[in-house]
C-alpha atoms as a PDB file:
ATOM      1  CA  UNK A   1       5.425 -22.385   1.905  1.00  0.00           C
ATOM      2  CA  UNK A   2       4.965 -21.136  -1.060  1.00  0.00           C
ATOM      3  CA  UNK A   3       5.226 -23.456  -4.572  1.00  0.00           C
ATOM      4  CA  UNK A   4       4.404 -22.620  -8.617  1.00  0.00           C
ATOM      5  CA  UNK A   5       1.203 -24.857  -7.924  1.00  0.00           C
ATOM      6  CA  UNK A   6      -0.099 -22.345  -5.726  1.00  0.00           C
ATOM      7  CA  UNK A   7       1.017 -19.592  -6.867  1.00  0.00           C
ATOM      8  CA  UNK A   8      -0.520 -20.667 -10.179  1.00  0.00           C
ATOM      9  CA  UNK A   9      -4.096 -21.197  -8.193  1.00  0.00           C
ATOM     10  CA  UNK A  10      -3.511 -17.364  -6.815  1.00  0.00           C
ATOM     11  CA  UNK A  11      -3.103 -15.783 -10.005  1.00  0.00           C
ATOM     12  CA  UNK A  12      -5.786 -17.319 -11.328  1.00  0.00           C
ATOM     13  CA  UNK A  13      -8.587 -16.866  -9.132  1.00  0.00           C
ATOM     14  CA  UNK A  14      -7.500 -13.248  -8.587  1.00  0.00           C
ATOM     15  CA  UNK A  15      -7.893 -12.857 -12.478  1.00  0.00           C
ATOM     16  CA  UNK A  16     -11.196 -14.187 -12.580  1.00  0.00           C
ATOM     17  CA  UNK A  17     -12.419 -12.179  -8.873  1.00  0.00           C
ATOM     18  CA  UNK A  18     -11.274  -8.831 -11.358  1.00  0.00           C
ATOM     19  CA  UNK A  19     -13.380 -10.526 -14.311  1.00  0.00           C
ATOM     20  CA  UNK A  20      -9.797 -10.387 -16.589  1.00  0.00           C
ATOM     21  CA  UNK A  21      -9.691 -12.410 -19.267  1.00  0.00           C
ATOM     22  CA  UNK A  22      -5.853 -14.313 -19.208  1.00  0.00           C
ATOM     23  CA  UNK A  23      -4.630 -12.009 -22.598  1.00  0.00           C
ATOM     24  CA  UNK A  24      -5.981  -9.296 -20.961  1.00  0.00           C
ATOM     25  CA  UNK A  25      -3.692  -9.917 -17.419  1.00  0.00           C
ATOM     26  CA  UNK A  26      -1.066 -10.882 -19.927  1.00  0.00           C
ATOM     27  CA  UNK A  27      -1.580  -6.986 -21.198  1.00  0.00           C
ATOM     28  CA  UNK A  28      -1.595  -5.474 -18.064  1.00  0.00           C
ATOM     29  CA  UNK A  29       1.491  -7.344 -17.241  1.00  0.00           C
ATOM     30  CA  UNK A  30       3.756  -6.339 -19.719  1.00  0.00           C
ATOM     31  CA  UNK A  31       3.671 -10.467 -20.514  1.00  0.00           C
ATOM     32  CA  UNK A  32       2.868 -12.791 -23.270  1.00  0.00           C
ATOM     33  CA  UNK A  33      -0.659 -14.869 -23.123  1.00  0.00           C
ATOM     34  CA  UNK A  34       1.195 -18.138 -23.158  1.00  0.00           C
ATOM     35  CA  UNK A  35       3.303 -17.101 -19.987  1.00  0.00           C
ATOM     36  CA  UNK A  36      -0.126 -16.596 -18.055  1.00  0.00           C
ATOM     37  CA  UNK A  37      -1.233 -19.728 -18.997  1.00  0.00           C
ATOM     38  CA  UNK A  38       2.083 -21.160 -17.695  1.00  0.00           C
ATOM     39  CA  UNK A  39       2.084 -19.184 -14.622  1.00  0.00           C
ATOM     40  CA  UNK A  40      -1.266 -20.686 -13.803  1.00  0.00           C
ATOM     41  CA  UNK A  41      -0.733 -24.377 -14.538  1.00  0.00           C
ATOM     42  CA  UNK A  42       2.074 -24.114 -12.121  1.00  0.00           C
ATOM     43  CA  UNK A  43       5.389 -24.073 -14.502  1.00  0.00           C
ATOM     44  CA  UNK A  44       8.144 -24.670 -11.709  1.00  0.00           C
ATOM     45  CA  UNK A  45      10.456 -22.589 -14.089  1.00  0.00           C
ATOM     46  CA  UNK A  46       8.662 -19.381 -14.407  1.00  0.00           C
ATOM     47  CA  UNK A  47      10.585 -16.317 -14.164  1.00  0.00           C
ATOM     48  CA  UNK A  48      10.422 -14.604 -11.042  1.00  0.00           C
ATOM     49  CA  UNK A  49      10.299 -10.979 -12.010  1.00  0.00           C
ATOM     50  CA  UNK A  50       7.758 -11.864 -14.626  1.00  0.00           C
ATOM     51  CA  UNK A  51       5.653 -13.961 -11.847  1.00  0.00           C
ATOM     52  CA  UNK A  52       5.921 -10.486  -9.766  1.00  0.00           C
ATOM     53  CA  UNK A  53       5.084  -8.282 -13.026  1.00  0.00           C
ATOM     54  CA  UNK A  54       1.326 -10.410 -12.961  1.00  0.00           C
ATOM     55  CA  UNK A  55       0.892 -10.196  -9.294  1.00  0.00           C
ATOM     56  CA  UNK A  56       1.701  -6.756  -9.354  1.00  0.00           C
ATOM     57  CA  UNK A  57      -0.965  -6.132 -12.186  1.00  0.00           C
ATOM     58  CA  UNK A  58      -3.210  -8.479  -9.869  1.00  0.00           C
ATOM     59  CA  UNK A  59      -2.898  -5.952  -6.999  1.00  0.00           C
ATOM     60  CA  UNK A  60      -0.773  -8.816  -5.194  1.00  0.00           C
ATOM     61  CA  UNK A  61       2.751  -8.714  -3.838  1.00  0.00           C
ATOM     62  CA  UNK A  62       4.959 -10.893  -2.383  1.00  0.00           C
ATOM     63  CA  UNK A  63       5.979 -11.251   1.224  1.00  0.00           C
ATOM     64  CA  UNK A  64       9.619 -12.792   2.141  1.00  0.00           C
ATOM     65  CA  UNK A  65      10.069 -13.635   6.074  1.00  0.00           C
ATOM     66  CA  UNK A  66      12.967 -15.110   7.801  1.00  0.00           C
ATOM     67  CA  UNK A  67      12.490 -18.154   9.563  1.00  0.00           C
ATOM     68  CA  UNK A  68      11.793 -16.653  12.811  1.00  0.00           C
ATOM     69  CA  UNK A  69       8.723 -14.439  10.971  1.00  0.00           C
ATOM     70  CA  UNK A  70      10.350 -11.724  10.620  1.00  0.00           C
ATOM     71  CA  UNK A  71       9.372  -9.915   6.839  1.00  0.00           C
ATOM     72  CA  UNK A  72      12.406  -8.531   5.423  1.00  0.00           C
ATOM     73  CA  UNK A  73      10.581  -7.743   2.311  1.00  0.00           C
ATOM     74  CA  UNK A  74       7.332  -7.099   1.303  1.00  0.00           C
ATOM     75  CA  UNK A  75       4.686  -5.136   4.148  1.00  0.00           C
ATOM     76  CA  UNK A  76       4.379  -6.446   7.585  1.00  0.00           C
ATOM     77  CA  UNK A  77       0.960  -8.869   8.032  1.00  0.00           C
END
């Protein structure tokens, strides 16, 4: 299951696998700096269509299953 914690680790090593610099995700993102920072020390409150904006910019997306596996949302593993 998914948490801020790792989705904060995600975002970050992504950035640094595309050699971004975090203001420079932050541009690509449509997002301030401070909010990437945020994002990847794990702030529990982050806002979820801004999260999606950065993973989006990342080349990321996220994947939403039902309990039985099933992904309603998001492409098919």
């Amino acid at each position: 299951m998914l948490d801020m914690i790792t989705i904060g680790r995600i975002v970050r090593d992504e950035r640094k696998e595309l050699g971004l610099r975090q203001d420079e995700l932050a541009a690509a993102s449509g997002v301030g700096l401070r909010f990437i920072v945020e994002v990847e020390r794990g702030k529990p409150t982050a806002q979820i269509g801004k999260v999606i904006a950065v993973l989006a910019a990342l080349g990321c997306e996220l994947e939403i299953r039902r309990p039985d596996g099933i992904v309603i949302a998001g492409r098919p593993a």
